[in-house]
C-alpha atoms as a PDB file:
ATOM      1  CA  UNK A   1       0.000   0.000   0.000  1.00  0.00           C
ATOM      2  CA  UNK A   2       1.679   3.649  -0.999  1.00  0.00           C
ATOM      3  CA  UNK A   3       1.997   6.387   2.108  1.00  0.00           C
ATOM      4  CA  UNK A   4      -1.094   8.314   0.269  1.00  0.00           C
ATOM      5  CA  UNK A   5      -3.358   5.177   0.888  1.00  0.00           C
ATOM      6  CA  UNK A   6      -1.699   4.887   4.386  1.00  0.00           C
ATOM      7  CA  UNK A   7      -2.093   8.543   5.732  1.00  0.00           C
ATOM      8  CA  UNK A   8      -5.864   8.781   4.572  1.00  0.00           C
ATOM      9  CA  UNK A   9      -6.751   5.466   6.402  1.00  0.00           C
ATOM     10  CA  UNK A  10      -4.913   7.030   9.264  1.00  0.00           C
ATOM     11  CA  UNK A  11      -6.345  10.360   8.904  1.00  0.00           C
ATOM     12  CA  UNK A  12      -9.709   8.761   8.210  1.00  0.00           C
ATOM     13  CA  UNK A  13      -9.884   7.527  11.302  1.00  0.00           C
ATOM     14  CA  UNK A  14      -8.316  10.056  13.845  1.00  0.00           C
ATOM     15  CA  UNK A  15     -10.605  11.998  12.642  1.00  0.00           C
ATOM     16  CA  UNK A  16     -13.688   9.846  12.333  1.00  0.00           C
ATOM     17  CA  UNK A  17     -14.226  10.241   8.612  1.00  0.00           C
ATOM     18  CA  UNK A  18     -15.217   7.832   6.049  1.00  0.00           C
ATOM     19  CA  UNK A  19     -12.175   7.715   3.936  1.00  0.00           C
ATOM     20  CA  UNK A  20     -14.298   8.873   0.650  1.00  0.00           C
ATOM     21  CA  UNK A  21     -14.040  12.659   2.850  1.00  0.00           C
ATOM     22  CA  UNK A  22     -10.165  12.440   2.689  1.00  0.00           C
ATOM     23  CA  UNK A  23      -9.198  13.432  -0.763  1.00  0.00           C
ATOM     24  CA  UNK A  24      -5.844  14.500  -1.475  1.00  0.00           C
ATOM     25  CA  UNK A  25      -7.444  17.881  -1.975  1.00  0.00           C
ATOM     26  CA  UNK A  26      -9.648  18.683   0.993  1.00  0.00           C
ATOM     27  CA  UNK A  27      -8.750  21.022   3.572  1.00  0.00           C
ATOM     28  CA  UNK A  28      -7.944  20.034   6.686  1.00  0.00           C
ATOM     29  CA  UNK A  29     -10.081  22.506   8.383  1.00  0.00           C
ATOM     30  CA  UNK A  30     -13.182  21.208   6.958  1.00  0.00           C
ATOM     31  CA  UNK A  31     -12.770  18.112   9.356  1.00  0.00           C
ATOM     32  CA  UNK A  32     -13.511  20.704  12.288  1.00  0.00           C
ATOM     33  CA  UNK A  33     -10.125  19.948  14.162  1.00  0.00           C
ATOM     34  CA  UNK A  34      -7.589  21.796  16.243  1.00  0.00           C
ATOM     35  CA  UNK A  35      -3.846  21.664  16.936  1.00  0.00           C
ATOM     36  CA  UNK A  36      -4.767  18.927  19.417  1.00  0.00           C
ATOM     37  CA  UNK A  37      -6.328  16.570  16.641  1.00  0.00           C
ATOM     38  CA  UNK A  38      -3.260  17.590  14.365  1.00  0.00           C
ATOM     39  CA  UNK A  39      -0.618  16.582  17.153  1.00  0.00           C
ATOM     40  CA  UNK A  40      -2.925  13.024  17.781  1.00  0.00           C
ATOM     41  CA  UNK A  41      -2.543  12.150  14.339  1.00  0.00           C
ATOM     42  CA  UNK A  42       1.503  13.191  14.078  1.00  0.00           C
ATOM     43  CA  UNK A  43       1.707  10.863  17.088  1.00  0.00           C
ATOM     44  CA  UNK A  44      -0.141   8.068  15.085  1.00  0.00           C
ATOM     45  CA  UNK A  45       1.603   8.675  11.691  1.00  0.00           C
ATOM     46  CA  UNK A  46       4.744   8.563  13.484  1.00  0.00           C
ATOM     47  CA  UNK A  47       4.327   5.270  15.509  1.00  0.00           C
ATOM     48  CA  UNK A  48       3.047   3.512  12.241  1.00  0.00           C
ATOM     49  CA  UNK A  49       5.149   4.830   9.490  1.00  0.00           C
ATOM     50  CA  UNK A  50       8.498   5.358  11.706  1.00  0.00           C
ATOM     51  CA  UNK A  51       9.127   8.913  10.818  1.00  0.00           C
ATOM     52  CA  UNK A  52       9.611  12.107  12.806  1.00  0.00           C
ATOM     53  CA  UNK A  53       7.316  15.122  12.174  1.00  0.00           C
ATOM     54  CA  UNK A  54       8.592  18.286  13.547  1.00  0.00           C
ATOM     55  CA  UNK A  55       6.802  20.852  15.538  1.00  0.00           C
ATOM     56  CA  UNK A  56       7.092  23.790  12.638  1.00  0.00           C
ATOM     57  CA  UNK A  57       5.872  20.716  10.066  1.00  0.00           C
ATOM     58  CA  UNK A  58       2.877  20.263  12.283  1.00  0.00           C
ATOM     59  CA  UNK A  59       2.085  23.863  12.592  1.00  0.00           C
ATOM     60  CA  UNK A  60       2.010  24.408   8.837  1.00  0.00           C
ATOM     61  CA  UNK A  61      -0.897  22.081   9.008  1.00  0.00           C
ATOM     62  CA  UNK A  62      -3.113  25.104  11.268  1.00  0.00           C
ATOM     63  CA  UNK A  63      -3.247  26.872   8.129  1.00  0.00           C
ATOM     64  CA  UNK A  64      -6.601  26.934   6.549  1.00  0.00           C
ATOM     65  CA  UNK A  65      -5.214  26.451   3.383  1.00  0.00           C
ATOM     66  CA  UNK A  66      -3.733  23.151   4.204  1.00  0.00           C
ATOM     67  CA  UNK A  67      -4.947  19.711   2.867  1.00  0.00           C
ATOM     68  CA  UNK A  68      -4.506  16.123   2.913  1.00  0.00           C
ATOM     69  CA  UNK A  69      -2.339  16.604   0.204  1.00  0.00           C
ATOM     70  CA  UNK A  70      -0.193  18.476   2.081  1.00  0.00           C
ATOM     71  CA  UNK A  71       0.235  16.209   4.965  1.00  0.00           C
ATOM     72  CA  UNK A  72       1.015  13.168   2.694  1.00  0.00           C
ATOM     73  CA  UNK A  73       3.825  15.479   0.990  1.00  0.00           C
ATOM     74  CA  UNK A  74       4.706  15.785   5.137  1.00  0.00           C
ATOM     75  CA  UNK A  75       5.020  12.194   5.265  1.00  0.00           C
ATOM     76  CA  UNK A  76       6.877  11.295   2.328  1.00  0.00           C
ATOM     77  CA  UNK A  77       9.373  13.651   2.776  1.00  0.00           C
ATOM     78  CA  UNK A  78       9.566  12.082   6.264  1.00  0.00           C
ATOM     79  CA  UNK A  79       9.681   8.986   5.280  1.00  0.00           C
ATOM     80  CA  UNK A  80      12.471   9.976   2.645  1.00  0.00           C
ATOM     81  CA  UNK A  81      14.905  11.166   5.714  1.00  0.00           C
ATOM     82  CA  UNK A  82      14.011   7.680   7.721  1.00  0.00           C
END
């Protein structure tokens, strides 16, 4: 299974979506969470995949222009440096 398949099915369910709501191009903020839900799922991504997301990595993720696009880029580049 690729890392994009991976961090939806992870995201999916941190944030109790169906994974059909976590398209590559939907913004984070639509899924109603804060930096709380954001640091939950860095701590989940993290013990699955074996990376390391930084602190400044997980902030860019507040933005409400972010997406699930940009937090698989986050992972892959993490994953890259593993």
């Amino acid at each position: 299974m690729d890392i994009a398949s991976r961090v939806r099915i992870i995201a999916s369910r941190e944030f109790s979506r169906h994974i059909d709501d976590v398209q590559p191009e939907t913004k984070l903020v639509t899924f109603g969470i804060d930096y709380i839900d954001i640091a939950c799922l860095a701590i989940e991504l993290q013990d699955r995949l074996g990376i390391e997301l930084s602190h400044a990595e997980l902030e860019r993720l507040e933005k409400p222009t972010a997406t699930v696009a940009d937090l698989i880029g986050m992972v892959e580049r993490a994953k890259v440096m593993a």
